[in-house]
C-alpha atoms as a PDB file:
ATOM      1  CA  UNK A   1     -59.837 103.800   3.304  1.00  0.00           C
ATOM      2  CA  UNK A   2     -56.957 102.528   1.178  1.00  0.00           C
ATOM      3  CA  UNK A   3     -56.334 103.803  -2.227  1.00  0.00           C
ATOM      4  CA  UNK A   4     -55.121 101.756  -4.566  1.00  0.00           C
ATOM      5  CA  UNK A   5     -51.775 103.707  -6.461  1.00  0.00           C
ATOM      6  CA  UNK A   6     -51.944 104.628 -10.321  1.00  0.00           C
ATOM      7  CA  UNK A   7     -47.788 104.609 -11.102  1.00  0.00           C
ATOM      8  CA  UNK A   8     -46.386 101.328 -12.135  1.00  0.00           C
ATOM      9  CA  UNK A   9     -43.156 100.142  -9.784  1.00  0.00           C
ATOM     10  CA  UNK A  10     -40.966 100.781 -12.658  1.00  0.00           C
ATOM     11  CA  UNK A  11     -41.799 104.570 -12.857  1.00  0.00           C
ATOM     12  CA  UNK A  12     -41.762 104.918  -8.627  1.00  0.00           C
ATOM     13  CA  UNK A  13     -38.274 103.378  -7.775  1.00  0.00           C
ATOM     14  CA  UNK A  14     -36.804 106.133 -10.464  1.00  0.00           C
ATOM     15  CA  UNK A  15     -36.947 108.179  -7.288  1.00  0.00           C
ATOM     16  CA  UNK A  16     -34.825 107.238  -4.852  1.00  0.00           C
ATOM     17  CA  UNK A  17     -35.175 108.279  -1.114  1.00  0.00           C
ATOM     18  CA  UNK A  18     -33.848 111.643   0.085  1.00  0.00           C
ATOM     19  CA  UNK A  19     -30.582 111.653   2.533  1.00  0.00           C
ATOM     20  CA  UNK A  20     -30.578 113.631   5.140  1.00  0.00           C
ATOM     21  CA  UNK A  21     -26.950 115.677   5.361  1.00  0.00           C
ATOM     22  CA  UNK A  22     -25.822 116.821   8.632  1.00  0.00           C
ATOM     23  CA  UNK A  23     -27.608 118.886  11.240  1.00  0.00           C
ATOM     24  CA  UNK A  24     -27.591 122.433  11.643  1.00  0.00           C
ATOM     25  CA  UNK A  25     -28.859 125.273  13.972  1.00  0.00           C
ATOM     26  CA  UNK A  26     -32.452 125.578  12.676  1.00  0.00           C
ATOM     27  CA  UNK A  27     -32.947 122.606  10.901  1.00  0.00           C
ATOM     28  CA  UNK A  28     -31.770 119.693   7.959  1.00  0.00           C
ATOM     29  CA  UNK A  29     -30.954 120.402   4.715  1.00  0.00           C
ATOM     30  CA  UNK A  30     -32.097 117.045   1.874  1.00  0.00           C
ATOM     31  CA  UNK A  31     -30.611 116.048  -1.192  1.00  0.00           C
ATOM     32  CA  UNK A  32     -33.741 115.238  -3.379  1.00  0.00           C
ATOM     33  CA  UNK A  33     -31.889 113.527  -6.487  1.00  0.00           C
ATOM     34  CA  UNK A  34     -34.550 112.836  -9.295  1.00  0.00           C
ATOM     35  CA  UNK A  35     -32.686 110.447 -11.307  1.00  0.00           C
ATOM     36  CA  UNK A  36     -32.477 106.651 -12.371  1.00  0.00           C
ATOM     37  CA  UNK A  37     -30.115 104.667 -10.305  1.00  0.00           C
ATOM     38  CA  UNK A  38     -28.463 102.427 -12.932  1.00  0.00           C
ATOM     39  CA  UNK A  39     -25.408 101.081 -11.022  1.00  0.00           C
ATOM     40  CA  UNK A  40     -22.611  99.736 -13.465  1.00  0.00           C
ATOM     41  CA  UNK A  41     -21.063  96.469 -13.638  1.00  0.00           C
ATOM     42  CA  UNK A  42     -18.059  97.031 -10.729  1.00  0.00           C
ATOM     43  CA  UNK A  43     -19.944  98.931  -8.763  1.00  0.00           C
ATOM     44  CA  UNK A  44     -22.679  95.906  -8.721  1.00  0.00           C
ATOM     45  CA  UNK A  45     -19.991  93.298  -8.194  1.00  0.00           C
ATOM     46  CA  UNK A  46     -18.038  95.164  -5.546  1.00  0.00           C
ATOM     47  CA  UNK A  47     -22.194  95.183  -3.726  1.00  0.00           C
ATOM     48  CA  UNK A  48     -22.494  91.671  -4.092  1.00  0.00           C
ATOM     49  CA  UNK A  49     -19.283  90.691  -2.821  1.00  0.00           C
ATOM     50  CA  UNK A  50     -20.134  92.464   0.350  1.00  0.00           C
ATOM     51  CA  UNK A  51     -23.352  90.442   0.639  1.00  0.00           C
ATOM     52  CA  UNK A  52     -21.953  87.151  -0.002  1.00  0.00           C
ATOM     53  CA  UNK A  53     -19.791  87.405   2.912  1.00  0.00           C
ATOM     54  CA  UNK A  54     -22.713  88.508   5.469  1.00  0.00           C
ATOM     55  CA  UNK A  55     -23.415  85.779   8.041  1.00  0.00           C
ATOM     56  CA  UNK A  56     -27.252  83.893   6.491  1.00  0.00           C
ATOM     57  CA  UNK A  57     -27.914  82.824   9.706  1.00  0.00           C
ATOM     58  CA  UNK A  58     -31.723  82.318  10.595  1.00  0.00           C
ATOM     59  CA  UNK A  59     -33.600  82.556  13.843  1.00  0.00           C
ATOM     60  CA  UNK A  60     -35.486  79.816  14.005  1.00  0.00           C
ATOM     61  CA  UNK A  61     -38.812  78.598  12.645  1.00  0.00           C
ATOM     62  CA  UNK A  62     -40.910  81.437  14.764  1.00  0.00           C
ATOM     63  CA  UNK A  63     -39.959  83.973  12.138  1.00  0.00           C
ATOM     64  CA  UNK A  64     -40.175  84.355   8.537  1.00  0.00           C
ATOM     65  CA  UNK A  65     -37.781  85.801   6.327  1.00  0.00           C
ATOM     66  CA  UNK A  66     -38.605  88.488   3.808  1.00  0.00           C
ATOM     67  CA  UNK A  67     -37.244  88.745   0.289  1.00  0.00           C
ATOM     68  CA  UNK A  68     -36.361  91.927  -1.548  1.00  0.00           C
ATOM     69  CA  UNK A  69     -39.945  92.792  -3.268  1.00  0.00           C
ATOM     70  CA  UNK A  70     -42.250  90.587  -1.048  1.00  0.00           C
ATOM     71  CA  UNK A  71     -45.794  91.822   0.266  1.00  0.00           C
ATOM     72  CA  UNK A  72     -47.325  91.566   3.387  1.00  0.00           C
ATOM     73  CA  UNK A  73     -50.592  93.006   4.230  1.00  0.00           C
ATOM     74  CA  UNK A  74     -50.962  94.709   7.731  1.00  0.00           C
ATOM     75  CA  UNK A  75     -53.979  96.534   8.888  1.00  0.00           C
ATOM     76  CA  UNK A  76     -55.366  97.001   5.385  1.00  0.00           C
ATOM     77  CA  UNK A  77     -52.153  98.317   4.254  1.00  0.00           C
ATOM     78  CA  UNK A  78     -49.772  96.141   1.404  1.00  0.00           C
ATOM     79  CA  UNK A  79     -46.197  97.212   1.876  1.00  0.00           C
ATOM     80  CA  UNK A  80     -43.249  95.671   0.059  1.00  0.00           C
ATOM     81  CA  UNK A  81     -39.937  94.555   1.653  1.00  0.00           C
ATOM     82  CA  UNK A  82     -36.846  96.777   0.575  1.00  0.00           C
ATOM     83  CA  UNK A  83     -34.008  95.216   1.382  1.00  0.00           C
ATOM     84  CA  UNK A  84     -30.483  93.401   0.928  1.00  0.00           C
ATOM     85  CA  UNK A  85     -29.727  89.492  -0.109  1.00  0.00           C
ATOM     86  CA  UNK A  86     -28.555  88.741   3.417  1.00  0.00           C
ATOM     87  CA  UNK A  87     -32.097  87.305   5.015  1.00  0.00           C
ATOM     88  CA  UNK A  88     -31.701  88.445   8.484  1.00  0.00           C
ATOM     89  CA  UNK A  89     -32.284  92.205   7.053  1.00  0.00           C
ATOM     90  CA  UNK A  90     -36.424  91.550   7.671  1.00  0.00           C
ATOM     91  CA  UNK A  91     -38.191  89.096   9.395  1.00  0.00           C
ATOM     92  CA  UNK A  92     -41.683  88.431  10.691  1.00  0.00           C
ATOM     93  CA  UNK A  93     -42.396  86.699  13.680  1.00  0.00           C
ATOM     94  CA  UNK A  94     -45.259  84.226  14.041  1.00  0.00           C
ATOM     95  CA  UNK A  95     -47.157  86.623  16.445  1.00  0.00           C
ATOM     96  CA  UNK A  96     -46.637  89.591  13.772  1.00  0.00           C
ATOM     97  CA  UNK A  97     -44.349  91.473  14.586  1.00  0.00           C
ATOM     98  CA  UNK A  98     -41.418  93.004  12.386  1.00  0.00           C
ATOM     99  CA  UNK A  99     -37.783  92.570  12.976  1.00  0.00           C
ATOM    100  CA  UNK A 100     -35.659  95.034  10.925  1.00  0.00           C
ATOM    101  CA  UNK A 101     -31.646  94.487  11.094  1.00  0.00           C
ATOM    102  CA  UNK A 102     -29.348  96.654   9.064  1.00  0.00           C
ATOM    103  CA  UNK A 103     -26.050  94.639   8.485  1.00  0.00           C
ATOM    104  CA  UNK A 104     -23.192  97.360   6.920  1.00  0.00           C
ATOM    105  CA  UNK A 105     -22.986  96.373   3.083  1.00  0.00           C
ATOM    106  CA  UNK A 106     -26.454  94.749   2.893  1.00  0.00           C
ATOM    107  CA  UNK A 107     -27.851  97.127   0.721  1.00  0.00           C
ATOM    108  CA  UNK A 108     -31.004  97.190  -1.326  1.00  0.00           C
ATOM    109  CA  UNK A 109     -30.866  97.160  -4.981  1.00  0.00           C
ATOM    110  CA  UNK A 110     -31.281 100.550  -5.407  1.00  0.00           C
ATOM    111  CA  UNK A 111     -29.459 102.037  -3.088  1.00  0.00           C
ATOM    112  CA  UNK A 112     -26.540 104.430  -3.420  1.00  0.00           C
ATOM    113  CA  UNK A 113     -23.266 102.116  -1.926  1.00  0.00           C
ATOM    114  CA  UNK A 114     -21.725 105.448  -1.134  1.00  0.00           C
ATOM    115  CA  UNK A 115     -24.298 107.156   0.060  1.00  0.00           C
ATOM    116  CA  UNK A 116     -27.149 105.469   2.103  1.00  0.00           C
ATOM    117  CA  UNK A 117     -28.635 101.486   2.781  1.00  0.00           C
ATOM    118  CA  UNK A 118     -31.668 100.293   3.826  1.00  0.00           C
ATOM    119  CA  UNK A 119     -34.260  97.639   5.654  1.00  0.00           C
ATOM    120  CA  UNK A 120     -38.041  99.123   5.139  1.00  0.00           C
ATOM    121  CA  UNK A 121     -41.475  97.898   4.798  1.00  0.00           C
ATOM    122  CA  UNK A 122     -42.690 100.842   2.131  1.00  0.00           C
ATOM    123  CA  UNK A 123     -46.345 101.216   1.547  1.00  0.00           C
ATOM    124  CA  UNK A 124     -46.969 102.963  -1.236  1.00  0.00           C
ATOM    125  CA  UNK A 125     -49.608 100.953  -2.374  1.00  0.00           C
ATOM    126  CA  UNK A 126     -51.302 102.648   0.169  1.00  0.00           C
ATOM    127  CA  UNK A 127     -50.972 106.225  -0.009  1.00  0.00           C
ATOM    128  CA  UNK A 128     -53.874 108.434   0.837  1.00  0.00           C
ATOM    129  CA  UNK A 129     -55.186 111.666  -0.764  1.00  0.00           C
ATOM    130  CA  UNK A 130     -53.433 114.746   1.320  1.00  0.00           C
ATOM    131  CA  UNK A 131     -57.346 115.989   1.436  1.00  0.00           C
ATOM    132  CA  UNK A 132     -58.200 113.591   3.617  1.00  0.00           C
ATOM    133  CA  UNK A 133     -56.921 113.964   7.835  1.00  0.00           C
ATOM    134  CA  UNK A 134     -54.394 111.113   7.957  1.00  0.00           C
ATOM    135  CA  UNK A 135     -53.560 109.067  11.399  1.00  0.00           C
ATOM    136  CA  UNK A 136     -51.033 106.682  12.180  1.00  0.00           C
ATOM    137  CA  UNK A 137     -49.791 104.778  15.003  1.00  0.00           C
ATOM    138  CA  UNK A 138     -46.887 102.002  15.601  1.00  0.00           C
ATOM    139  CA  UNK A 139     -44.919 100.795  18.471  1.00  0.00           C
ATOM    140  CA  UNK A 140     -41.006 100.299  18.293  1.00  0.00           C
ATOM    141  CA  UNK A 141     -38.447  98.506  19.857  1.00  0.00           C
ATOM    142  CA  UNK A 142     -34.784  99.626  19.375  1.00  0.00           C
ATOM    143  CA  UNK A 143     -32.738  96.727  20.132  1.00  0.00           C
ATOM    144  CA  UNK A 144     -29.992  97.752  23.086  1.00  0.00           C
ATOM    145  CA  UNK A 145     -26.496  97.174  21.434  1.00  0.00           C
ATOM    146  CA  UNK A 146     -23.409  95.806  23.154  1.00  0.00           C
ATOM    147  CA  UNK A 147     -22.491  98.443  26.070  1.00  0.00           C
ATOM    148  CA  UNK A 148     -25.544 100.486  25.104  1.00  0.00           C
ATOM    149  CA  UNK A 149     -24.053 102.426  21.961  1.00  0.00           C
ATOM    150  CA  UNK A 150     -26.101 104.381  19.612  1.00  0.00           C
ATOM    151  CA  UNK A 151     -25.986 104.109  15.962  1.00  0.00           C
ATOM    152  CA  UNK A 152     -22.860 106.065  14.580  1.00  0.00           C
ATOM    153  CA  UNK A 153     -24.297 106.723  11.393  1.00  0.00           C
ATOM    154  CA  UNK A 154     -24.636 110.455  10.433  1.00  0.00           C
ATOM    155  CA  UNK A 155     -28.711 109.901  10.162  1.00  0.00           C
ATOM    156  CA  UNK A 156     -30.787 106.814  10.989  1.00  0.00           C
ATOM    157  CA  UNK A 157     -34.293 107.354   9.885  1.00  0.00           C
ATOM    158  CA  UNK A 158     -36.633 104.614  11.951  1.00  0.00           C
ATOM    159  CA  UNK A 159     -40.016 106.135   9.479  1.00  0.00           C
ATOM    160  CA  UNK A 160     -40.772 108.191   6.876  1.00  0.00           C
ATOM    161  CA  UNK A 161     -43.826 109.764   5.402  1.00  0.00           C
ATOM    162  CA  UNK A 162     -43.096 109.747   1.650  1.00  0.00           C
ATOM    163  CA  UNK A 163     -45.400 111.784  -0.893  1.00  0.00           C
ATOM    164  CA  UNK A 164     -47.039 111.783  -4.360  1.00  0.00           C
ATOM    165  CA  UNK A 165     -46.965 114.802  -6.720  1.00  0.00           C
ATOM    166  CA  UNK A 166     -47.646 115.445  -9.929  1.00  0.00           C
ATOM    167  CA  UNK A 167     -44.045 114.391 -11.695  1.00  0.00           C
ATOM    168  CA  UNK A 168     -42.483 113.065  -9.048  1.00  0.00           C
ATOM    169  CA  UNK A 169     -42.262 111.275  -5.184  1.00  0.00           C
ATOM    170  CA  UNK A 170     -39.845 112.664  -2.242  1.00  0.00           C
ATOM    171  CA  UNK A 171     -40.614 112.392   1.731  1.00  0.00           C
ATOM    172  CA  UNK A 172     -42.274 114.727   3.371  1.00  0.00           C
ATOM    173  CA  UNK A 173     -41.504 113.822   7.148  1.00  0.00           C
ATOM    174  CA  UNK A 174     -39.302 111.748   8.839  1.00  0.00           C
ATOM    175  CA  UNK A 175     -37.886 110.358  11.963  1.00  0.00           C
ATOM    176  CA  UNK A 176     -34.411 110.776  12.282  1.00  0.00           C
ATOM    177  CA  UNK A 177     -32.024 109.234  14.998  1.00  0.00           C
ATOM    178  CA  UNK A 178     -28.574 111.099  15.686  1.00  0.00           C
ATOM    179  CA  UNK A 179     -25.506 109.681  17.464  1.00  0.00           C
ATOM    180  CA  UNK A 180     -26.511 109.984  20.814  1.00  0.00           C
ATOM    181  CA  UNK A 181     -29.836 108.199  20.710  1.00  0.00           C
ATOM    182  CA  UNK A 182     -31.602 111.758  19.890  1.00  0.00           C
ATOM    183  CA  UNK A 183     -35.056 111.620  18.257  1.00  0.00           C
ATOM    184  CA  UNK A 184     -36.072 114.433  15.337  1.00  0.00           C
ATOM    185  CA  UNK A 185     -39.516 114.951  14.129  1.00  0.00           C
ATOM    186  CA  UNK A 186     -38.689 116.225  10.653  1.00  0.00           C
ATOM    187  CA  UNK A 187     -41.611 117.532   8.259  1.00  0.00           C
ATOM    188  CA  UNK A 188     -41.803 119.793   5.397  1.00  0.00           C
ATOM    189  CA  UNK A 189     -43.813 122.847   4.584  1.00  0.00           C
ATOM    190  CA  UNK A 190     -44.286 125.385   1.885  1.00  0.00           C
ATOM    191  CA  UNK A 191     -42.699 128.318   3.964  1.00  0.00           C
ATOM    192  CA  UNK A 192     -38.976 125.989   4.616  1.00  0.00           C
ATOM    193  CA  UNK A 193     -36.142 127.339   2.462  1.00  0.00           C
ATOM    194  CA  UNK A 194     -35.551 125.068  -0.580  1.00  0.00           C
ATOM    195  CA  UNK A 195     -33.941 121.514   0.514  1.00  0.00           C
ATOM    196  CA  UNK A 196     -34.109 122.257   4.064  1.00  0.00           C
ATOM    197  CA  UNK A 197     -36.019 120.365   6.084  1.00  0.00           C
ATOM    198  CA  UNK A 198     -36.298 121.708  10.150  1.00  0.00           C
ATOM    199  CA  UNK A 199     -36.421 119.681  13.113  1.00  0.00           C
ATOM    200  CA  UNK A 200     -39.906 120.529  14.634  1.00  0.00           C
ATOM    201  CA  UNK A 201     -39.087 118.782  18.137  1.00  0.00           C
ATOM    202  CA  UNK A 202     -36.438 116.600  19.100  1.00  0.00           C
ATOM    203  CA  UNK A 203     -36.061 114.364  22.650  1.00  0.00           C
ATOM    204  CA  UNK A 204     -34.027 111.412  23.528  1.00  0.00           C
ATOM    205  CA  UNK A 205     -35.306 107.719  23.113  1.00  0.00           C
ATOM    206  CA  UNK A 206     -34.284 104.529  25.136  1.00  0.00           C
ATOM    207  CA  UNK A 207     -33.310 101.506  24.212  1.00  0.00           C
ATOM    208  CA  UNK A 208     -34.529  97.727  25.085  1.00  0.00           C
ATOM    209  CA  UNK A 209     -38.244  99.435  26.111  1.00  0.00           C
ATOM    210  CA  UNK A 210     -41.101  99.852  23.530  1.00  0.00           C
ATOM    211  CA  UNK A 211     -41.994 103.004  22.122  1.00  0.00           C
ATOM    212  CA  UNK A 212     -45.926 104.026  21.310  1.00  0.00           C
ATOM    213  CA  UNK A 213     -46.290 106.487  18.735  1.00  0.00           C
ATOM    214  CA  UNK A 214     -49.316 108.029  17.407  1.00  0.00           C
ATOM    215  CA  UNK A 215     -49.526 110.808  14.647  1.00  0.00           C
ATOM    216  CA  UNK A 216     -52.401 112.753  12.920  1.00  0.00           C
ATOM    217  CA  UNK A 217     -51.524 115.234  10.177  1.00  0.00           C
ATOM    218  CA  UNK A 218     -53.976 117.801   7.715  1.00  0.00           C
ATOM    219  CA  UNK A 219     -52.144 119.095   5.267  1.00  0.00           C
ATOM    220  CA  UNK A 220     -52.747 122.855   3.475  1.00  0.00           C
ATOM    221  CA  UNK A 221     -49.410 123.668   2.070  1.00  0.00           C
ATOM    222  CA  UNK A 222     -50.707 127.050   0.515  1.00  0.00           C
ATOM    223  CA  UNK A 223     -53.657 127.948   3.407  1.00  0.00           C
ATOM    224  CA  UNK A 224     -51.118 127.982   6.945  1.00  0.00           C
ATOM    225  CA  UNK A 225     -54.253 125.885   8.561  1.00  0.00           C
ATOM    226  CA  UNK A 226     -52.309 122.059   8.431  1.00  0.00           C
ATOM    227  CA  UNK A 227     -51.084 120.482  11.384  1.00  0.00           C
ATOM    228  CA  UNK A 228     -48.967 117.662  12.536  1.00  0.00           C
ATOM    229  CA  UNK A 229     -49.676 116.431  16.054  1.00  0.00           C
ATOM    230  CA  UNK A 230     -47.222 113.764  17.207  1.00  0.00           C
ATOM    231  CA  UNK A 231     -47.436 111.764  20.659  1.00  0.00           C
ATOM    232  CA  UNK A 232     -44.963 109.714  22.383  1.00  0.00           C
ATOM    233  CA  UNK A 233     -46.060 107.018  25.391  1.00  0.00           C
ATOM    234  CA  UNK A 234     -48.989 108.854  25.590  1.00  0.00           C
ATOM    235  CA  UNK A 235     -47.805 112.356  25.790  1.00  0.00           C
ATOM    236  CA  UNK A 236     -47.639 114.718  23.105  1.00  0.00           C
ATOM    237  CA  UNK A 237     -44.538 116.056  22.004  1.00  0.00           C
ATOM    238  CA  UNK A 238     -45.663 118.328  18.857  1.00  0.00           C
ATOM    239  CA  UNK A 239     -48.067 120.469  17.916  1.00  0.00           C
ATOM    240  CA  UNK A 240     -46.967 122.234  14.993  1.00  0.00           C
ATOM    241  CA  UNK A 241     -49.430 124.367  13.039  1.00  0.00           C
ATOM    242  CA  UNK A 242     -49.555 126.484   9.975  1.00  0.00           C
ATOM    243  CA  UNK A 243     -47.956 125.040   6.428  1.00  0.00           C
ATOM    244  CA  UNK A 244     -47.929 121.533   6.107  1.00  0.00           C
ATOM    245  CA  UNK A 245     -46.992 119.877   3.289  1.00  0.00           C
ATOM    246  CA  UNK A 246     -45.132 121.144   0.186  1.00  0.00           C
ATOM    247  CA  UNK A 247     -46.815 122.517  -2.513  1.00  0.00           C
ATOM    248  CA  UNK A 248     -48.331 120.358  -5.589  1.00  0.00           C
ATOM    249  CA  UNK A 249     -48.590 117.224  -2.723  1.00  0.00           C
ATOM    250  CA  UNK A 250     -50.993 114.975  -4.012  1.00  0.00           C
ATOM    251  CA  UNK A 251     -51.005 112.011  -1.373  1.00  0.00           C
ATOM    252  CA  UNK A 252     -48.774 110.273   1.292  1.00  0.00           C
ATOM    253  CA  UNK A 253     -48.029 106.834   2.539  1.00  0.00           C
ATOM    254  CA  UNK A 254     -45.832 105.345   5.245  1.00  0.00           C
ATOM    255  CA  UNK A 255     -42.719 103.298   5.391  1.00  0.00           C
ATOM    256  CA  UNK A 256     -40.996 101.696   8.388  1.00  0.00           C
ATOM    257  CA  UNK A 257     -37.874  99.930   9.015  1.00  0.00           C
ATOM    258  CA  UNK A 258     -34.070 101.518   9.032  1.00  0.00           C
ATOM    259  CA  UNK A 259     -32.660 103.901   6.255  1.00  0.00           C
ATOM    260  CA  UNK A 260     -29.248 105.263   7.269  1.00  0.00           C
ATOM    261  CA  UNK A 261     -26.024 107.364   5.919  1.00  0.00           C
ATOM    262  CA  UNK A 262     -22.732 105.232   4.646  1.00  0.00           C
ATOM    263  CA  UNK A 263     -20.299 104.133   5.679  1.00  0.00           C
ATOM    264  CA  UNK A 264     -21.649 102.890   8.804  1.00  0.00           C
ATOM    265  CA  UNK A 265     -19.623  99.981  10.511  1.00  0.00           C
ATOM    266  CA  UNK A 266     -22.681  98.484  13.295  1.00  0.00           C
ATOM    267  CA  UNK A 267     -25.413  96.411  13.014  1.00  0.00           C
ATOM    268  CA  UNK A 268     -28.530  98.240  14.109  1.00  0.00           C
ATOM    269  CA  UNK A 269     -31.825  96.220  15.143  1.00  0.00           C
ATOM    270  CA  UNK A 270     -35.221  97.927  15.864  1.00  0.00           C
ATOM    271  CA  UNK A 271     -38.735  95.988  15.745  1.00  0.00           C
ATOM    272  CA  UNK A 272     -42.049  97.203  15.034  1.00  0.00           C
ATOM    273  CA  UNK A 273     -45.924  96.269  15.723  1.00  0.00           C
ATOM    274  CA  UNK A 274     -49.317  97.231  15.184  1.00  0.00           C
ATOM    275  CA  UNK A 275     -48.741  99.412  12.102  1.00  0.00           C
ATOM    276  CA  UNK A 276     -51.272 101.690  11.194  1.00  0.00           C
ATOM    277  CA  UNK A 277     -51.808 104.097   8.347  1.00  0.00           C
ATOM    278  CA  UNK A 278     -54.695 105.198   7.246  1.00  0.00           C
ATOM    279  CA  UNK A 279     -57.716 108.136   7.742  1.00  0.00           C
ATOM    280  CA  UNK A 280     -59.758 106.751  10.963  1.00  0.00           C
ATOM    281  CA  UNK A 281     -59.384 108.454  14.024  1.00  0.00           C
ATOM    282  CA  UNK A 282     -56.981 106.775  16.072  1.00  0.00           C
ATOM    283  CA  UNK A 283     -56.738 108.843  19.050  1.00  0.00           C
ATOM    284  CA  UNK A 284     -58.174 106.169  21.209  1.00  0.00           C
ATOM    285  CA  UNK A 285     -54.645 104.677  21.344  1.00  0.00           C
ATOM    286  CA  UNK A 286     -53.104 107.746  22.302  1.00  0.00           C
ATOM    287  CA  UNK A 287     -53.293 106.628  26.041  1.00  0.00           C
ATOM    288  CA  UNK A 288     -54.121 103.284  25.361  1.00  0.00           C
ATOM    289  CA  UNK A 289     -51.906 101.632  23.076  1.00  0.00           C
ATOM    290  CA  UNK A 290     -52.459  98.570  20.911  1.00  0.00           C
ATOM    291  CA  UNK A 291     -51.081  95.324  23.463  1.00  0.00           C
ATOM    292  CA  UNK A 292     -47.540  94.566  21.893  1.00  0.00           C
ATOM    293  CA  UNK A 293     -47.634  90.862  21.070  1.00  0.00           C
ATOM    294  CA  UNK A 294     -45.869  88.546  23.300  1.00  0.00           C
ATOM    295  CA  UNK A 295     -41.678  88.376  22.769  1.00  0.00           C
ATOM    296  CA  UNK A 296     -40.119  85.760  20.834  1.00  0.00           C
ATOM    297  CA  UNK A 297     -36.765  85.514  21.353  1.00  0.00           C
ATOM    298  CA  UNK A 298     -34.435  86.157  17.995  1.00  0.00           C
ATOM    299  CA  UNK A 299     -31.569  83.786  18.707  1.00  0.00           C
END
């Protein structure tokens, strides 16, 4: 079931997206800012100029660009595109699936140009109440890069669960890739030390294969009876139980595509299909996994 948000745009986007510092022993310490990014004149003109010199090259008529701000529907969930000028950032190909590219400079309107830049589908028009048992399930593609390097960037996040409270928005999980190729299940919980978010399992990813993932979560930030259950190719990789969720969380929603640390100097390319958020039980595709759509080639 799909619940239709009650905050206007204007009032959501004065929260921008939490960056995730560098790791440590137990875990990752966020920055949540609360504030209204209101970028001045040079800093706007210095943002543009970057963009205006980013290749607009197109891959043909099988895919569709997206626009900063345009909706697409998928599985009974609206998201809207977040992304830079340059129109290679997010495309759509005719069988449906998503092509995210993060070009170095292509930023989105309100991101920080010395802090973070991003390529996302974000769904909040489809958040869910957190009293509700929430599943989700999506299949990825990390395009392999020239002599198979990793993304340099200090954290690559390839999907985040963001939440509702009463004042305010900020994620509460997160996939995070480190330099290396190195996969971290990130989610919050009432019992974490303030701004600290811990990695609850971590494992290293491939690239040039699809990746299944299916998730359920129940959160009870106050109780210690949530849990977030996490599977991989068909085998699960977390079963964390106890607090889930921070307290006041009112409901979630998903968001897919690339957000990453600056200055990063590569392009990074992942793809996604068969996006699903929502509260029906999808542990049927645990070991059998929506069929990936056939490949179109990008250039």
């Amino acid at each position: 079931m799909i619940h239709a948000i009650q905050t206007p745009p204007a009032n959501r986007r004065r929260f921008r997206s939490a960056a995730f510092r560098a790791h440590q022993s137990t875990g990752w310490p966020a920055m949540m800012k609360r504030r209204t990014l209101l970028i001045g004149g040079g800093a706007v003109a210095a943002g543009l100029g970057i963009r205006s010199a980013l290749p607009q090259t197109s891959a043909g008529k099988s895919w569709r660009a997206f626009s900063n701000g345009d909706k697409v529907t998928v599985n009974g969930v609206v998201y809207e595109a977040e992304c830079g000028e340059n129109r290679v950032a997010l495309q759509r190909s005719q069988n449906g699936v998503f092509r995210f590219s993060m070009i170095p400079g292509n930023l989105w309107e309100n991101d920080d140009p010395d802090d973070s830049e991003r390529t996302e589908l974000d769904g909040w028009k489809g958040h869910i109440p957190t009293s509700q048992t929430i599943w989700a399930s999506w299949s990825m593609y990390y395009e392999p890069s020239d002599r198979g390097a990793w993304s340099t960037a200090d954290w690559c996040i390839l999907r985040q669960i963001y939440a509702f409270y009463e004042k305010s928005q900020r994620p509460w999980s997160a996939l995070v890739l480190k330099p290396g190729g190195v996969l971290h299940w990130l989610g919050g919980s009432a019992t974490d030390p303030r701004g600290f978010w811990p990695t609850r399992y971590h494992q290293r990813i491939v690239q040039g294969q699809w990746l299944h993932f299916v998730e359920t979560c129940k959160f009870d930030p106050d109780g210690g009876n949530g849990y977030w259950r996490s599977w991989l190719n068909g085998r699960q990789v977390l079963d964390y139980r106890g607090s889930v969720g921070k307290p006041g969380i009112k409901s979630v929603y998903a968001k897919f595509g690339i957000y990453r640390s600056r200055p990063t100097r590569e392009i990074v390319s992942t793809r996604c299909a068969n996006m699903r958020f929502t509260t029906d039980d999808l542990s049927a595709l645990i070991e059998k996994p929506e069929p990936v759509p056939a490949w179109e080639n990008w250039s």
